[in-house]
C-alpha atoms as a PDB file:
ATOM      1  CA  UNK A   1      -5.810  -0.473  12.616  1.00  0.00           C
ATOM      2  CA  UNK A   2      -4.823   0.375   8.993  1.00  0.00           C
ATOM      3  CA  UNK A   3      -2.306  -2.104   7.238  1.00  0.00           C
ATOM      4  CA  UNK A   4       0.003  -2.146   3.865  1.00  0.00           C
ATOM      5  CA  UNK A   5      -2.170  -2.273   0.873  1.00  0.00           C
ATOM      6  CA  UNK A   6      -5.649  -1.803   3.139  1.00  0.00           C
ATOM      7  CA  UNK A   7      -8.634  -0.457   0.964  1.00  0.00           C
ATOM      8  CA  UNK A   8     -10.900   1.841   3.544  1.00  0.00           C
ATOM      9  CA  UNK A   9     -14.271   2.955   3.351  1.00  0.00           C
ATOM     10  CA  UNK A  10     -15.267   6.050   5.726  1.00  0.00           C
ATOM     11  CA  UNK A  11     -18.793   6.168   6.486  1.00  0.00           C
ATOM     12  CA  UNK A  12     -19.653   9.873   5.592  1.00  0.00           C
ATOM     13  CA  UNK A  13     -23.203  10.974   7.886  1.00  0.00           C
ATOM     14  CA  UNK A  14     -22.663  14.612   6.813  1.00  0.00           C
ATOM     15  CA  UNK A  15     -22.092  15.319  10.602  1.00  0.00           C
ATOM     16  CA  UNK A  16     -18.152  16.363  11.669  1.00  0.00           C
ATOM     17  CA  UNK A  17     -16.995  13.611  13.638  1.00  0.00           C
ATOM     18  CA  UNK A  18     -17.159  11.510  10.478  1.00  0.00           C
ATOM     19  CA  UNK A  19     -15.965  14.296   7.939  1.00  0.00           C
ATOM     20  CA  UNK A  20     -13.360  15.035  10.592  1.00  0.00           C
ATOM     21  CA  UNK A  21     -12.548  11.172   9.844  1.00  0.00           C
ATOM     22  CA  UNK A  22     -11.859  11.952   6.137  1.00  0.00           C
ATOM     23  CA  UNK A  23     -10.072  14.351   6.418  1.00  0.00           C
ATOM     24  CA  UNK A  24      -7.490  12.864   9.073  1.00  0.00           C
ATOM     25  CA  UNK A  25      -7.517  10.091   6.423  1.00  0.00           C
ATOM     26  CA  UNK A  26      -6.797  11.842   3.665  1.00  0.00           C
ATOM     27  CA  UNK A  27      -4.046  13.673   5.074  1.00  0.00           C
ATOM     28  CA  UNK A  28      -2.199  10.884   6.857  1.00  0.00           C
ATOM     29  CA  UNK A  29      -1.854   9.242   3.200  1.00  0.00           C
ATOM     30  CA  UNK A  30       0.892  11.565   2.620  1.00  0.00           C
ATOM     31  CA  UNK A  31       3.385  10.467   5.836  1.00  0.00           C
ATOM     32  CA  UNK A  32       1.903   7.517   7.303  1.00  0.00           C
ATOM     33  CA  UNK A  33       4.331   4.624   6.716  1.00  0.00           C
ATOM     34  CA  UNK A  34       2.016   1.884   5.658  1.00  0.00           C
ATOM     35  CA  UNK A  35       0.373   2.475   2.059  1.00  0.00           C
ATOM     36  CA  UNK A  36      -3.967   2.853   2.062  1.00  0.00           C
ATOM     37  CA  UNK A  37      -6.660   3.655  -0.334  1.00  0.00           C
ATOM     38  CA  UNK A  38      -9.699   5.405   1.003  1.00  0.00           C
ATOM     39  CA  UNK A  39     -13.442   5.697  -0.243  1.00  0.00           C
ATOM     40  CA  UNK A  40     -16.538   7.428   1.275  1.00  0.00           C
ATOM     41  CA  UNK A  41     -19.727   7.026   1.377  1.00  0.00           C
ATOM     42  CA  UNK A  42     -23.011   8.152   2.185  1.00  0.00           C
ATOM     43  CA  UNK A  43     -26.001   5.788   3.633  1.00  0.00           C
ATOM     44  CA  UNK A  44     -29.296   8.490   2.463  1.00  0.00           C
ATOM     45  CA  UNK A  45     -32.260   7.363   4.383  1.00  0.00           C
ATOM     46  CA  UNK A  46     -33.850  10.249   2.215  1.00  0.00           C
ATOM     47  CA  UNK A  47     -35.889  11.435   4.797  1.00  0.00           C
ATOM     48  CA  UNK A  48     -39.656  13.038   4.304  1.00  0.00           C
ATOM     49  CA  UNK A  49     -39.414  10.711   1.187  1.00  0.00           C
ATOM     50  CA  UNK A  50     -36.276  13.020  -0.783  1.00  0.00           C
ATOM     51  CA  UNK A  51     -33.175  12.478  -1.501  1.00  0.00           C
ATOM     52  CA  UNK A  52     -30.578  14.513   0.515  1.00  0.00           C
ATOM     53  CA  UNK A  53     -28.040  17.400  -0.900  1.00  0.00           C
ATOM     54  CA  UNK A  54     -24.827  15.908  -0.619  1.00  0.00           C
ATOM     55  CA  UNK A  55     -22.743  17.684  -3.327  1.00  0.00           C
ATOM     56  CA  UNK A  56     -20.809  19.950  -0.915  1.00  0.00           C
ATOM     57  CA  UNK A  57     -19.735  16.467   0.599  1.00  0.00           C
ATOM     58  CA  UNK A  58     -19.035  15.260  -2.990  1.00  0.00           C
ATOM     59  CA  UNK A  59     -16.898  18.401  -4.080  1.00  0.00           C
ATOM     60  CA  UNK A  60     -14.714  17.946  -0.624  1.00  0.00           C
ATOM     61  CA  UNK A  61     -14.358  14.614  -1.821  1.00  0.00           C
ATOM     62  CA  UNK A  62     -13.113  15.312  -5.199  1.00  0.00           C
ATOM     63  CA  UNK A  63     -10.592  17.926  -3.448  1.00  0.00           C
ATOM     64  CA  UNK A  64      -9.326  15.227  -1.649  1.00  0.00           C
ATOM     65  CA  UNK A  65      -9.224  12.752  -4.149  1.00  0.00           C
ATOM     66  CA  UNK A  66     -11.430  10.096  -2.698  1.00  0.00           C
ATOM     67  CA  UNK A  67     -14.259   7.865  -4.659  1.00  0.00           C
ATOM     68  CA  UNK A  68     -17.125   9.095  -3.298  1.00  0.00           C
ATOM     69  CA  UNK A  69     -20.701   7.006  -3.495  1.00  0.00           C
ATOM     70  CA  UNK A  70     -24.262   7.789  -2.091  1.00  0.00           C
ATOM     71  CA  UNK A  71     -26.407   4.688  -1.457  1.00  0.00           C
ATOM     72  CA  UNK A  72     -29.803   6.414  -1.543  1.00  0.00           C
ATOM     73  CA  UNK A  73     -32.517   3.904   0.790  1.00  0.00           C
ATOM     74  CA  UNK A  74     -35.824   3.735   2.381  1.00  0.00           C
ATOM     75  CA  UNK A  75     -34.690   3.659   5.649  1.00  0.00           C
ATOM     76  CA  UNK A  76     -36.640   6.708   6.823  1.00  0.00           C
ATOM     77  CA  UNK A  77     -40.083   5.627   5.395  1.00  0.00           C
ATOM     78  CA  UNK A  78     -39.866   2.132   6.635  1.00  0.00           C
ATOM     79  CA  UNK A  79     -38.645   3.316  10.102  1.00  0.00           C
ATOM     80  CA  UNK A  80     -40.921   6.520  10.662  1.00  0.00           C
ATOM     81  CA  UNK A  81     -43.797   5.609   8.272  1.00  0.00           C
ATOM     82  CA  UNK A  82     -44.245   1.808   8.468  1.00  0.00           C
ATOM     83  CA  UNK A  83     -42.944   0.540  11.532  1.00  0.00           C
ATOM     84  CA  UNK A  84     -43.415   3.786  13.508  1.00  0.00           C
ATOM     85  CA  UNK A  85     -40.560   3.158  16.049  1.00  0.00           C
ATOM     86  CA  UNK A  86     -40.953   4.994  19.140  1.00  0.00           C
ATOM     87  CA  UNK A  87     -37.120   4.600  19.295  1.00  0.00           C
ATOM     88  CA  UNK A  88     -35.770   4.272  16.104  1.00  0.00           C
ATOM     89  CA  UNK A  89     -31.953   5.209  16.801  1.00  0.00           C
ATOM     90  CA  UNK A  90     -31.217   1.398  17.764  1.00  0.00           C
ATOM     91  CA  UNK A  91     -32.952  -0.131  14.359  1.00  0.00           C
ATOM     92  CA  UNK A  92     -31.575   3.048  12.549  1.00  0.00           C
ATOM     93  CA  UNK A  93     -27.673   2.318  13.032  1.00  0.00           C
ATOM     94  CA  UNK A  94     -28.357  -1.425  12.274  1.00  0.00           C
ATOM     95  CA  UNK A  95     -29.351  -1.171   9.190  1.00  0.00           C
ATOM     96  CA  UNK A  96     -27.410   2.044   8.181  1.00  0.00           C
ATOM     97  CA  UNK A  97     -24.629  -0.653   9.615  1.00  0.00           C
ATOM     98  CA  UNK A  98     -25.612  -3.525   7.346  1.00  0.00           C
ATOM     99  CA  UNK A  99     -25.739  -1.089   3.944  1.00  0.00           C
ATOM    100  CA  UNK A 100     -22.598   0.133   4.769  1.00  0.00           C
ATOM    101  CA  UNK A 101     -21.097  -3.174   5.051  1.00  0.00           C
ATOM    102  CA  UNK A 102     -22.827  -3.794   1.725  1.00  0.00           C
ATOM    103  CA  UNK A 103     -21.284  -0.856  -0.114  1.00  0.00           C
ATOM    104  CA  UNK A 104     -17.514  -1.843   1.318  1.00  0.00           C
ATOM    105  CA  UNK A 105     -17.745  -5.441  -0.371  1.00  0.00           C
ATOM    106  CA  UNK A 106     -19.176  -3.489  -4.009  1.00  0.00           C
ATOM    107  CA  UNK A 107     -16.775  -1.022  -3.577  1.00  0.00           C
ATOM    108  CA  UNK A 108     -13.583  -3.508  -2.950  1.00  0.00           C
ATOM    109  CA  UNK A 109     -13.135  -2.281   0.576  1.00  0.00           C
ATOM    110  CA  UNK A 110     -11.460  -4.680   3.243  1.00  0.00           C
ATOM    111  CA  UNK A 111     -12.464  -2.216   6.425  1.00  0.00           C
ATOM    112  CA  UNK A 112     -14.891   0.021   7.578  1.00  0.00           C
ATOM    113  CA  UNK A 113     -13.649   3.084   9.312  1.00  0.00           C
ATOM    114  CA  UNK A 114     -16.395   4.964  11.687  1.00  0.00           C
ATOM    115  CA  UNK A 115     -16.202   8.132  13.479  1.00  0.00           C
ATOM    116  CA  UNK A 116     -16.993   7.338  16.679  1.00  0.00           C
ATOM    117  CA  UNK A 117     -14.762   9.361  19.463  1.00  0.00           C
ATOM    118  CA  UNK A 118     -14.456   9.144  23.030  1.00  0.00           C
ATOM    119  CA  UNK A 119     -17.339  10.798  24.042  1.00  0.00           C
ATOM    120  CA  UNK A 120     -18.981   7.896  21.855  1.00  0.00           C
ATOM    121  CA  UNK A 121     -17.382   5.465  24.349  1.00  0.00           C
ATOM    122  CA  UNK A 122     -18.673   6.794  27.488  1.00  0.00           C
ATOM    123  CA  UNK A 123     -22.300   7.371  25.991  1.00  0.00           C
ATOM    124  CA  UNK A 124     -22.465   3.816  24.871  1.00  0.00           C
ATOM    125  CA  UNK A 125     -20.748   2.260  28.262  1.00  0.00           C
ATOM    126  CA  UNK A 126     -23.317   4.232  30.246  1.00  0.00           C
ATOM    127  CA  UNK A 127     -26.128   3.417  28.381  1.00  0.00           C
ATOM    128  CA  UNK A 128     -25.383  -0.229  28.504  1.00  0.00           C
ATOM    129  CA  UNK A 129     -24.770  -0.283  32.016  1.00  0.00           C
ATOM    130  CA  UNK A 130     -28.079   1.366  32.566  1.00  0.00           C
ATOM    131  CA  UNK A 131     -30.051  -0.290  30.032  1.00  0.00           C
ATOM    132  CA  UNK A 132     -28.774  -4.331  30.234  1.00  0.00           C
ATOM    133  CA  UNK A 133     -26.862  -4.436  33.001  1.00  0.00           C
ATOM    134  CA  UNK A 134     -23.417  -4.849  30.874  1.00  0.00           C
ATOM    135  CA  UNK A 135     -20.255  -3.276  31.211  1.00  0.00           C
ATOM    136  CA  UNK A 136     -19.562  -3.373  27.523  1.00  0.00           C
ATOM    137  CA  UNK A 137     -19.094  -1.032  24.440  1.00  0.00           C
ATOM    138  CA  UNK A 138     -18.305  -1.337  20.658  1.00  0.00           C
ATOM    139  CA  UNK A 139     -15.082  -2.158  20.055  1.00  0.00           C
ATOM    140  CA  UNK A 140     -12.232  -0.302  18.724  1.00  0.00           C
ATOM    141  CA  UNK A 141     -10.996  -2.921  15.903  1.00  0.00           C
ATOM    142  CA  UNK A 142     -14.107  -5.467  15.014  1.00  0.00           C
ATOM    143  CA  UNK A 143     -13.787  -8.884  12.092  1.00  0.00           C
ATOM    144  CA  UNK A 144     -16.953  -9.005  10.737  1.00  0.00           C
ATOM    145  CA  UNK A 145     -16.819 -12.832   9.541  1.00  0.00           C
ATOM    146  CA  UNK A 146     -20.080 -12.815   7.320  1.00  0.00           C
ATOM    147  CA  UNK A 147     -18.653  -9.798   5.071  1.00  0.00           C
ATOM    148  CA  UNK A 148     -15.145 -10.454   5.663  1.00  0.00           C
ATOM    149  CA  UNK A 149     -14.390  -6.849   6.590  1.00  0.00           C
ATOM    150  CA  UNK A 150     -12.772  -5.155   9.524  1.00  0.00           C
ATOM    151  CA  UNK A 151     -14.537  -1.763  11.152  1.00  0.00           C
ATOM    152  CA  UNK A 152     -12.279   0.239  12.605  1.00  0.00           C
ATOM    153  CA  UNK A 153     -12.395   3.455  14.911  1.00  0.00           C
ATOM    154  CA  UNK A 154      -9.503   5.693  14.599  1.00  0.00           C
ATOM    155  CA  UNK A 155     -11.051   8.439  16.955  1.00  0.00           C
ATOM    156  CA  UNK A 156     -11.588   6.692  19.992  1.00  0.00           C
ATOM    157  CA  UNK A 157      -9.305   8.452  21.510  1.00  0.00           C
ATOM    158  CA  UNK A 158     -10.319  12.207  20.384  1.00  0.00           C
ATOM    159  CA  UNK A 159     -12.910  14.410  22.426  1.00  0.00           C
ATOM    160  CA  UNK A 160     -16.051  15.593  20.469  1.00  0.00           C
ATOM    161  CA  UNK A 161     -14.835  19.298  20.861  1.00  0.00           C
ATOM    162  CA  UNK A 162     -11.330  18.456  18.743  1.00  0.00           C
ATOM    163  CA  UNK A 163     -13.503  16.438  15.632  1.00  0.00           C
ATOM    164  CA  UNK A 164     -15.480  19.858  15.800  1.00  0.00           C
ATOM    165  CA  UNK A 165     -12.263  22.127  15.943  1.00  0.00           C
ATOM    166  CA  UNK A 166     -11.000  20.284  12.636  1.00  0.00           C
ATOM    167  CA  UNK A 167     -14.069  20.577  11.484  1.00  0.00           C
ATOM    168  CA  UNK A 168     -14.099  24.299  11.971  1.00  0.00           C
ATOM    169  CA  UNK A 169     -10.404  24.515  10.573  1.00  0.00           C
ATOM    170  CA  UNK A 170     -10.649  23.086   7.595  1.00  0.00           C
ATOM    171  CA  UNK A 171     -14.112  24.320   6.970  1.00  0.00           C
ATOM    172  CA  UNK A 172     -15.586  20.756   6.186  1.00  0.00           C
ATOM    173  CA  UNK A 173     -19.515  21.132   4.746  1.00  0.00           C
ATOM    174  CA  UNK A 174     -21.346  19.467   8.184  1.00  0.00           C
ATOM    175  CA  UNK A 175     -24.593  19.888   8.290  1.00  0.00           C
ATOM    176  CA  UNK A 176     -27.456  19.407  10.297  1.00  0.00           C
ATOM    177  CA  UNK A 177     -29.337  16.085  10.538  1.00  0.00           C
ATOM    178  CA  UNK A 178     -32.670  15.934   9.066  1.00  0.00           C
ATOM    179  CA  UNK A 179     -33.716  13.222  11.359  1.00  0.00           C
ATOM    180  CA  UNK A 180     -36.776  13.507  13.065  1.00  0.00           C
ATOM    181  CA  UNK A 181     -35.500  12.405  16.192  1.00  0.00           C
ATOM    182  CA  UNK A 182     -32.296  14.114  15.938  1.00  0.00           C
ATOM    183  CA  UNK A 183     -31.753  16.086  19.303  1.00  0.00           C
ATOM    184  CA  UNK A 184     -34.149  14.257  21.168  1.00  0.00           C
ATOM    185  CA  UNK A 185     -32.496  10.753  22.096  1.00  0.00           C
ATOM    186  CA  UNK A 186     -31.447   8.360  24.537  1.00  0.00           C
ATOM    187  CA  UNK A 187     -27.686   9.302  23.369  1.00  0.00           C
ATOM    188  CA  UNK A 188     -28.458  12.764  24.057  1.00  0.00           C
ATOM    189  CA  UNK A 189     -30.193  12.182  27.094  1.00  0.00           C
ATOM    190  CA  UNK A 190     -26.975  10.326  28.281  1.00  0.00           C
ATOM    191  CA  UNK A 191     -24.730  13.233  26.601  1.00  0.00           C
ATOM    192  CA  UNK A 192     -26.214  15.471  29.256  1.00  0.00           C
ATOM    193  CA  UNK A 193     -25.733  13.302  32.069  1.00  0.00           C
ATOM    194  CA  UNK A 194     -22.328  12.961  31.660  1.00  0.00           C
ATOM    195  CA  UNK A 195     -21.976  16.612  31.337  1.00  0.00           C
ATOM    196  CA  UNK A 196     -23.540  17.168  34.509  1.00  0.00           C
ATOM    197  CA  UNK A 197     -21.134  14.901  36.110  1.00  0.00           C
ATOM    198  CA  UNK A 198     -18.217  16.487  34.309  1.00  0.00           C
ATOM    199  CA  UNK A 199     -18.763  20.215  36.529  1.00  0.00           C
ATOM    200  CA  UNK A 200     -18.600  18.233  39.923  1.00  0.00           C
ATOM    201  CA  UNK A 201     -16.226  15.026  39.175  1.00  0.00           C
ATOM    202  CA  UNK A 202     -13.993  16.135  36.150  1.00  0.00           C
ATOM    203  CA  UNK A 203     -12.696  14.418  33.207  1.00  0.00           C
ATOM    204  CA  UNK A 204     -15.822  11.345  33.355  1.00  0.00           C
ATOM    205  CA  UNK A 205     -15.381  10.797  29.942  1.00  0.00           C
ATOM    206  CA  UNK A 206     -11.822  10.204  29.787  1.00  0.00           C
ATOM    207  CA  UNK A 207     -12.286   8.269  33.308  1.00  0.00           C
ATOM    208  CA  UNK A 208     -14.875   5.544  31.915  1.00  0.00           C
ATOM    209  CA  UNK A 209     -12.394   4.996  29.074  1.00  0.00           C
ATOM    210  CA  UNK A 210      -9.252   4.327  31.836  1.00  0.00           C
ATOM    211  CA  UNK A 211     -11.537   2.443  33.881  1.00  0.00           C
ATOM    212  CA  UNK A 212     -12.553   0.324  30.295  1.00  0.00           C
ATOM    213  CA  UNK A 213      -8.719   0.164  29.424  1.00  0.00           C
ATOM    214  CA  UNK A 214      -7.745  -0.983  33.039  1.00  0.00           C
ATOM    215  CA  UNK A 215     -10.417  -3.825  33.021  1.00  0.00           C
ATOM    216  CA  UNK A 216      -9.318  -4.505  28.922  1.00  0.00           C
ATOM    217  CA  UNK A 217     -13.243  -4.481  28.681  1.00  0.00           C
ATOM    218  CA  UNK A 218     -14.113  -5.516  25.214  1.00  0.00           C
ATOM    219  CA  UNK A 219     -10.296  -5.140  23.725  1.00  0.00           C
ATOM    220  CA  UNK A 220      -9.514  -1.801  25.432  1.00  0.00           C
ATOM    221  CA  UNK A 221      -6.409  -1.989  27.347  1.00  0.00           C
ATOM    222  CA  UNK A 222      -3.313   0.651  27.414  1.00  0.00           C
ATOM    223  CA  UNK A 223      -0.804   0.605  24.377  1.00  0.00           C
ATOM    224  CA  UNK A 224       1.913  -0.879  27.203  1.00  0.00           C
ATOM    225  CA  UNK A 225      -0.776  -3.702  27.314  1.00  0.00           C
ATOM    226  CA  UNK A 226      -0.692  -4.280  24.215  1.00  0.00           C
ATOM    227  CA  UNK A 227       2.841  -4.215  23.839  1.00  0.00           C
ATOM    228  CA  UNK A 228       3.364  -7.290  26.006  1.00  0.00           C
ATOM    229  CA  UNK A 229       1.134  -9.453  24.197  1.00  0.00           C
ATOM    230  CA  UNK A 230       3.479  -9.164  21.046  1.00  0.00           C
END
């Protein structure tokens, strides 16, 4: 995912899976063999009209030494206020998507890095298969041709519970969405089905991401797999 010379920009929600991103990322630039530059930044869809509080996010980054940026938007208004989505999650991470992709190309990034984990993967694969009838998911490593950037996911592979560990550890500032419809989704909704499935089948997660990597369903398939297509 991350080559010599690579320019990344973490998308920072205040939430720890993605602070649990930059963190990993920061730290890794001190051993990992191929040389990166990291930035961070923060889409504000200033909800109930204000701008949010991110300067404990700001001083973490300045501890780290990463450029940090806040794009402040009107994301909330337009979805909430004008538009009145009854589920706005959907149009929500589009456009938080497309900003984001904005702020790489003004910031002199070359790939996006998101901190989606496996309990990400299962969520989305169920609620596909439910919703359109597809056995598909986001992929780990995605060109974006119209930008020219590459989104990566270095957590795919990481449980929910060890992004909040690290988060606990190295007492990043997460803190609670101000989202209106934050607890009350789809993804939640989903989130709880699998964990009802977890106390009588065990491991489901981890199971719909073999089952993805054993099909190679949208380019997830087992390191060995990789291996021979070199």
């Amino acid at each position: 995912m991350i080559d010599d010379g690579d320019k990344i920009l973490v998308g920072i929600s205040g939430g720890k899976d993605s602070l649990a991103l930059l963190a990993a990322l920061s730290s890794m630039r001190r051993f990992y063999p191929k040389k990166y530059e990291i930035a961070a930044v923060t889409i504000d869809p200033c909800f109930n009209g204000e701008w949010g509080d991110y300067s404990k996010i700001e001083e973490l980054c300045r501890r780290l030494e990463v450029e940090y940026t806040v794009k402040r938007t009107a994301l909330a208004t337009l979805i909430f206020d004008v538009r009145k989505e009854k589920n706005p999650c959907s149009l929500c991470a589009r456009m938080r998507r497309g900003a984001l992709h904005n702020a790489a190309k003004e910031l002199g990034c070359n790939k996006v890095a998101l901190g989606h984990h496996l309990d990400d993967v299962a969520e989305t694969f169920i609620m596909n298969l439910f919703n359109g009838a597809t056995l598909d998911c986001f992929m780990p490593v995605t060109y974006m041709s119209r930008k020219g950037i590459t989104v990566i996911r270095p957590l795919i592979y990481a449980r929910e519970s060890d992004c909040a560990r690290v988060a606990r550890k190295e007492n990043l500032p997460v803190f609670k969405s101000l989202c209106p419809a934050d607890g009350n989704t789809e993804r939640e909704e989903t989130k709880l089905f699998l964990t009802s499935l977890e106390k009588k089948y065990g491991g489901v997660r981890q199971k719909i991401l073999d089952a993805m990597e054993k099909k190679e369903i949208n380019g997830y398939f087992k390191a060995e797999n990789e291996r021979n297509r070199l």
